[in-house]
Structure formats: C-alpha cells, structure tokens
N, C-alpha and C. Protein backbone atom coordinates (compact mmCIF):
# COMPACT_ATOMS: atom_id res chain seq x y z
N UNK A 1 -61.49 -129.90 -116.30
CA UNK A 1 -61.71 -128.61 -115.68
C UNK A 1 -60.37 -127.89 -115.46
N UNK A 2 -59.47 -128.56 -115.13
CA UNK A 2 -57.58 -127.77 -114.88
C UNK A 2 -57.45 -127.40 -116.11
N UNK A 3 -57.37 -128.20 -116.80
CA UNK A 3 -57.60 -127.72 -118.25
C UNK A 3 -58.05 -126.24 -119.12
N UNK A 4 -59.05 -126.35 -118.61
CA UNK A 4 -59.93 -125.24 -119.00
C UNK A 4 -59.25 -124.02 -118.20
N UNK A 5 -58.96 -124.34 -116.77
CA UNK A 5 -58.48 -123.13 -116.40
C UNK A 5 -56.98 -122.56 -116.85
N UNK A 6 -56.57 -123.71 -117.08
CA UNK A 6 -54.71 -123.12 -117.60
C UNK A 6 -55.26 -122.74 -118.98
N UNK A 7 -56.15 -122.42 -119.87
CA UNK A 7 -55.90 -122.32 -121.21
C UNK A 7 -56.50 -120.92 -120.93
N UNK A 8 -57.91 -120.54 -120.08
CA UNK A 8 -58.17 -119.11 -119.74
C UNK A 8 -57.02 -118.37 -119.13
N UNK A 9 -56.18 -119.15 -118.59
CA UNK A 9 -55.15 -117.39 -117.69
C UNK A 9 -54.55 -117.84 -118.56
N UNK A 10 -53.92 -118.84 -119.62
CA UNK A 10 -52.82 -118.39 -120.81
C UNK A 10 -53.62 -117.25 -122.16
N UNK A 11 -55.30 -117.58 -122.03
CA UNK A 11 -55.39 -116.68 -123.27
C UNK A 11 -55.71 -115.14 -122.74
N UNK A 12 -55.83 -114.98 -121.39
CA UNK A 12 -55.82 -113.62 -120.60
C UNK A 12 -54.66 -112.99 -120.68
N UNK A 13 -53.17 -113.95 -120.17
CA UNK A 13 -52.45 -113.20 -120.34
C UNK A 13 -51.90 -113.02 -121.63
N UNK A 14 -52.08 -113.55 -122.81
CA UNK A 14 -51.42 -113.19 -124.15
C UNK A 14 -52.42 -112.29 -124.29
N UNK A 15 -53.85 -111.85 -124.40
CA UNK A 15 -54.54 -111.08 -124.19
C UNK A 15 -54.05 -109.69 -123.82
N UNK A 16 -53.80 -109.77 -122.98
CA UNK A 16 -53.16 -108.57 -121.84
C UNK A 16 -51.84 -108.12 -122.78
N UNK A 17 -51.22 -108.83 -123.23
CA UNK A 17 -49.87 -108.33 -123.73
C UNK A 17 -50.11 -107.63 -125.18
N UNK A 18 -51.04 -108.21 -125.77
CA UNK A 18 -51.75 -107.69 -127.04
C UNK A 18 -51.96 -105.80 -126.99
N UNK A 19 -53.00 -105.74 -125.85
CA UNK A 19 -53.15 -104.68 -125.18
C UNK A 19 -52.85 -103.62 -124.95
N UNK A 20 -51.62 -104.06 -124.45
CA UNK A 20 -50.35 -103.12 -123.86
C UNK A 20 -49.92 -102.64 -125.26
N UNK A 21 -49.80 -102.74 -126.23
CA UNK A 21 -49.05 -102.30 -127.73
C UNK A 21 -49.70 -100.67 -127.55
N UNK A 22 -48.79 -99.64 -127.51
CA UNK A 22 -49.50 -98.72 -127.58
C UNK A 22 -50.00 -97.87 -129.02
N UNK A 23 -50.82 -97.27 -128.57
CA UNK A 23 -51.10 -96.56 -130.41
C UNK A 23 -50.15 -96.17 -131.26
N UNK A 24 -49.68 -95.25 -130.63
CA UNK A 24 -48.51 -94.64 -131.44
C UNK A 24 -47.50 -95.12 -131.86
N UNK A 25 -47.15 -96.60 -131.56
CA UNK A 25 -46.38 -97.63 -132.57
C UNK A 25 -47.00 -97.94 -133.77
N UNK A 26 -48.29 -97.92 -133.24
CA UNK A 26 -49.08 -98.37 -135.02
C UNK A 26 -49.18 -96.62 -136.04
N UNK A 27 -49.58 -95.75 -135.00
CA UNK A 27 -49.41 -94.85 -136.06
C UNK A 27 -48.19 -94.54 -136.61
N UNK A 28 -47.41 -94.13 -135.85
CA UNK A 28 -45.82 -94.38 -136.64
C UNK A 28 -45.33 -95.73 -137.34
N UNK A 29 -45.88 -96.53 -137.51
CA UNK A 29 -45.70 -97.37 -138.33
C UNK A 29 -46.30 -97.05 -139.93
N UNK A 30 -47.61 -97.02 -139.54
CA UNK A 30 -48.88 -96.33 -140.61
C UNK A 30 -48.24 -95.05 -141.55
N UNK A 31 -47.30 -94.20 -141.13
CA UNK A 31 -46.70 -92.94 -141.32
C UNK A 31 -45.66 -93.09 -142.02
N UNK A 32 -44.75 -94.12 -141.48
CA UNK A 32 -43.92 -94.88 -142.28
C UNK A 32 -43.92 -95.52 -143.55
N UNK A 33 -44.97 -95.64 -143.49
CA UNK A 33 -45.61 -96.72 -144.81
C UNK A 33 -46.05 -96.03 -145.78
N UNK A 34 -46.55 -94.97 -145.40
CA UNK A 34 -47.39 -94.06 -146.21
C UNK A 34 -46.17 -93.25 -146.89
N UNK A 35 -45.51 -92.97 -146.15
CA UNK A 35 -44.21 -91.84 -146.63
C UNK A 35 -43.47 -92.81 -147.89
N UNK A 36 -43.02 -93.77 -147.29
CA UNK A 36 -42.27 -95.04 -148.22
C UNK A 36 -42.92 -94.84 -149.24
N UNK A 37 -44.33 -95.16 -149.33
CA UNK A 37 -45.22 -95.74 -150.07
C UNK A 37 -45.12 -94.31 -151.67
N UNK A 38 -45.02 -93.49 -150.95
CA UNK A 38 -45.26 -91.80 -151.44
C UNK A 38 -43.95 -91.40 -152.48
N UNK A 39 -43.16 -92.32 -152.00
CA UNK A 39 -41.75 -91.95 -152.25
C UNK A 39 -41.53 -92.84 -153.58
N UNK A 40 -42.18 -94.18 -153.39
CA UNK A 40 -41.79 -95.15 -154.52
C UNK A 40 -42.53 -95.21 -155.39
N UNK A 41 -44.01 -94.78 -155.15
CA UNK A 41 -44.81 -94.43 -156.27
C UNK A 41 -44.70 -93.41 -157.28
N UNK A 42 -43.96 -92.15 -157.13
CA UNK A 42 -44.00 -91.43 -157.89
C UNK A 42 -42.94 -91.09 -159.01
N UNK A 43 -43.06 -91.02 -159.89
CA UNK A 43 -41.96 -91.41 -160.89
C UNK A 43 -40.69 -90.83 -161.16
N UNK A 44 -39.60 -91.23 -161.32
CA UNK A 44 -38.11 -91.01 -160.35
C UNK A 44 -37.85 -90.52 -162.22
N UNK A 45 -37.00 -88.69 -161.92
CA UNK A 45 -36.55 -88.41 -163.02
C UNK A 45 -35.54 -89.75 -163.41
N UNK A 46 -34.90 -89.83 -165.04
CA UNK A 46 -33.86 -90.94 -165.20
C UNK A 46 -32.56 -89.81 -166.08
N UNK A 47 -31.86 -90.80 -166.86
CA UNK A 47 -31.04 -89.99 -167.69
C UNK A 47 -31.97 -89.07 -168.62
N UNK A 48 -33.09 -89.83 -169.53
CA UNK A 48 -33.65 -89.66 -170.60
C UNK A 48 -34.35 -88.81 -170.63
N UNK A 49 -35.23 -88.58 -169.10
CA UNK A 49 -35.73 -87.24 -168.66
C UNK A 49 -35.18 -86.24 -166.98
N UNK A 50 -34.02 -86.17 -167.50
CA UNK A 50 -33.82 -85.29 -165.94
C UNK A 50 -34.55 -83.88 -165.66
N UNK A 51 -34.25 -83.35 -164.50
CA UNK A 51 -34.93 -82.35 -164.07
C UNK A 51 -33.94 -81.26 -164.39
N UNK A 52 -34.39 -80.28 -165.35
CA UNK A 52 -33.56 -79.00 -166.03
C UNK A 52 -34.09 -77.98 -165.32
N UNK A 53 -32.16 -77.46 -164.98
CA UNK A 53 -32.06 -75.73 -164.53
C UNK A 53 -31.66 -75.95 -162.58
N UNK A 54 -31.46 -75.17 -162.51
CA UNK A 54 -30.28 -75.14 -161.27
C UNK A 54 -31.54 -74.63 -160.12
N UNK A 55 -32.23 -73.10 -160.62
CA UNK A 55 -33.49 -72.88 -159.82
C UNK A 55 -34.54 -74.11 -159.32
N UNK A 56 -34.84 -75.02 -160.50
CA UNK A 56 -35.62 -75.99 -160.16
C UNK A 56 -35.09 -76.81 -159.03
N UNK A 57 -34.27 -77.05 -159.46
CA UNK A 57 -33.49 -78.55 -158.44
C UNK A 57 -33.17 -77.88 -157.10
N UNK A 58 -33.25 -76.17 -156.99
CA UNK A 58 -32.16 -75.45 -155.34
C UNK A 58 -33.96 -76.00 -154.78
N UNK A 59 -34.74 -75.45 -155.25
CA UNK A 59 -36.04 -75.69 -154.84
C UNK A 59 -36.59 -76.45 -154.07
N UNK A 60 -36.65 -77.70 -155.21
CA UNK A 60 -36.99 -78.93 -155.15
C UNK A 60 -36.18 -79.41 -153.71
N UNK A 61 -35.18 -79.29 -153.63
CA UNK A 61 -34.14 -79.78 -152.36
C UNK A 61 -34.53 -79.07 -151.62
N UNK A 62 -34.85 -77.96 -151.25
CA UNK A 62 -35.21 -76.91 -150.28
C UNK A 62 -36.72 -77.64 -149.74
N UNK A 63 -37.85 -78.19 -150.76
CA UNK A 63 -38.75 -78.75 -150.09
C UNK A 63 -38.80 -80.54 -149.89
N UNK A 64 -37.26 -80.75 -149.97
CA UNK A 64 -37.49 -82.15 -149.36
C UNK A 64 -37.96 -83.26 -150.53
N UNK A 65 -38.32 -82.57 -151.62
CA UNK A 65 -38.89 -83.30 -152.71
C UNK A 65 -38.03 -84.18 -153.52
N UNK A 66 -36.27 -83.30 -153.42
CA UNK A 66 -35.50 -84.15 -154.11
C UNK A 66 -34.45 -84.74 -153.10
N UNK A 67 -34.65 -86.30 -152.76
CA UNK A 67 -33.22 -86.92 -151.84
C UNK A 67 -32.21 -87.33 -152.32
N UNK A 68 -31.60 -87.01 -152.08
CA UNK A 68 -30.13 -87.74 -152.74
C UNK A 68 -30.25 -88.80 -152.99
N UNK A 69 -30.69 -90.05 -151.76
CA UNK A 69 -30.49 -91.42 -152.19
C UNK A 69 -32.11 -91.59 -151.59
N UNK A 70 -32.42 -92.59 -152.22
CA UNK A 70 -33.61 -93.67 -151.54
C UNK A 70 -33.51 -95.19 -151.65
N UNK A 71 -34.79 -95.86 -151.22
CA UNK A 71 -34.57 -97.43 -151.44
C UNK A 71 -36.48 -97.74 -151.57
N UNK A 72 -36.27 -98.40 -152.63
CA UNK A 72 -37.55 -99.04 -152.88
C UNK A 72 -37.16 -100.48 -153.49
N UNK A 73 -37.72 -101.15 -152.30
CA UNK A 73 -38.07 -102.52 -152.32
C UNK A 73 -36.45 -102.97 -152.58
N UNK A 74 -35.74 -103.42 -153.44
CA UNK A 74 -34.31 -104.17 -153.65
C UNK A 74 -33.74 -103.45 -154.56
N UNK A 75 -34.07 -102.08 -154.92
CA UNK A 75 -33.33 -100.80 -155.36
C UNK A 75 -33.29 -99.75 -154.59
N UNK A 76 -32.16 -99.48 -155.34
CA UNK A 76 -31.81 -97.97 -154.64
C UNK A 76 -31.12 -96.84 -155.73
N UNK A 77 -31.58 -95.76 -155.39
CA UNK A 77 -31.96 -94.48 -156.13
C UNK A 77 -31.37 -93.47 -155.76
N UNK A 78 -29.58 -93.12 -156.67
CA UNK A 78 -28.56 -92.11 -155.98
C UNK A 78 -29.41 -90.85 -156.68
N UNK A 79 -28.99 -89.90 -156.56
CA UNK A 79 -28.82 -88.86 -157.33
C UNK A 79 -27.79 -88.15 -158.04
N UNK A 80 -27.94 -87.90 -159.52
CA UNK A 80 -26.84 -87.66 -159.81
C UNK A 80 -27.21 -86.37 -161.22
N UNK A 81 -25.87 -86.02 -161.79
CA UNK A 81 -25.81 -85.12 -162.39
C UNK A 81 -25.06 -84.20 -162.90
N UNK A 82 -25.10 -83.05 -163.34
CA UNK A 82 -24.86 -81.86 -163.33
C UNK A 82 -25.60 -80.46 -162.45
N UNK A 83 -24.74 -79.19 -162.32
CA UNK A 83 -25.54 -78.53 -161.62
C UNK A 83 -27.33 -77.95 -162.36
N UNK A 84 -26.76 -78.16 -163.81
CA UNK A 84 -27.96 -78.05 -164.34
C UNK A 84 -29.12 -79.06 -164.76
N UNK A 85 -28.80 -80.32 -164.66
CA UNK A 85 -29.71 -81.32 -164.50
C UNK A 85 -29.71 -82.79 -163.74
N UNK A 86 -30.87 -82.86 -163.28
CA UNK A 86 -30.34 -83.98 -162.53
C UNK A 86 -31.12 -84.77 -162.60
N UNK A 87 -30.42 -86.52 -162.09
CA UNK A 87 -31.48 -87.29 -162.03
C UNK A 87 -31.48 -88.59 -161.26
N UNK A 88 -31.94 -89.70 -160.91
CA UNK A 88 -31.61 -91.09 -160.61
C UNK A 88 -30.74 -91.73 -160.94
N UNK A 89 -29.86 -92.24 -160.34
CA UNK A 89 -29.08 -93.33 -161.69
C UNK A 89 -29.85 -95.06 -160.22
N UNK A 90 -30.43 -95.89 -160.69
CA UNK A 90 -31.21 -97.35 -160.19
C UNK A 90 -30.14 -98.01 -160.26
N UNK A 91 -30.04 -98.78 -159.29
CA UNK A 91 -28.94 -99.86 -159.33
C UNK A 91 -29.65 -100.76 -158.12
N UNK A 92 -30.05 -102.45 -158.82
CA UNK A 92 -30.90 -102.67 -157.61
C UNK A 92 -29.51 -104.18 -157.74
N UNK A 93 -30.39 -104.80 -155.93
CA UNK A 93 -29.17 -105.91 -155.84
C UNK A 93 -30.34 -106.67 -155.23
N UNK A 94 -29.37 -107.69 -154.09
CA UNK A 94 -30.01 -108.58 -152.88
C UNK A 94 -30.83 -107.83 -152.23
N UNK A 95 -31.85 -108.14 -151.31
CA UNK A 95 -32.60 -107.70 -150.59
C UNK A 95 -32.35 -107.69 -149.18
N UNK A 96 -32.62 -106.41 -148.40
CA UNK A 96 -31.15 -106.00 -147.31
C UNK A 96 -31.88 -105.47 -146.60
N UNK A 97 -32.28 -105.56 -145.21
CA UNK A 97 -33.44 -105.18 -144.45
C UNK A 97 -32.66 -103.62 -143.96
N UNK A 98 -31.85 -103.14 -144.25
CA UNK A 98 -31.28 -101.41 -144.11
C UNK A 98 -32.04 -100.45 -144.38
C-alpha cells in the first residue's frame, strides 16, 4: 500500500510538470519546423542554373525569398555570384547543432 502511494504522487507530480509546458513553445516550435522545412525543400538555384538579371534577384531579396546563407541538415548554402546572376555554392561538413 506505501507503495502504491509513492508511485501516485510521483506520477501526479511528473504529471503536473508535463502540464505546465505551455502552448506556445509547441507552436513556435511547429513554425520552426515548417519554415526550415520550406526552406530545404525547395530547390536551391546552383552554378548550372542561377537566377538571371539584377531586377530579379533586388526582388527576390526584398521578399525574403533569397538568403544569403542557410543550413539544411549537415550543409550549408552561401550565396554567391555576380550582380547579374546568382546562386548557391553547397559545401556540407560534420554535423553542428548551430
């Protein structure tokens, strides 16, 4: 019977602490993931096809569409170029929780 009762107030209080996690850690997490997710799925200009013309690319940067650098999974994705075309140059390594 002691038994029984130390294992109910230990699974109440891990219970309780579960609880307390508030939402908006999980949605900002969820948001996070999704954005990442958004970013690595979609296919990264290279040398072979860069993005041509100076209008395109002021644009593109103006809506956030083109970042300088990113990281997907154990690569990472500079940007590089000319003013008239640009593109990725991939260079992946170790895996680096940054």
């Amino acid at each position: 019977m002691k038994h029984l009762v130390i294992l109910s107030a230990v699974t109440l209080f891990a219970a309780g602490n579960v609880f307390a996690l508030p939402l908006s850690t999980l949605e900002n997490s969820y948001s996070f993931l999704a954005r990442k997710t958004a970013v690595c799925l979609r296919p990264a200009p290279t040398s072979a096809n860069p993005i041509r013309g100076s209008a395109l690319i002021a644009e593109l940067r103006e809506q956030g569409r083109l970042l300088d650098t990113f990281k997907c999974g154990r690569c990472r994705y500079d940007l590089v170029g000319e003013a008239e075309a640009a593109y990725y140059a991939k260079s992946c390594g170790a895996l680096t929780l940054n």
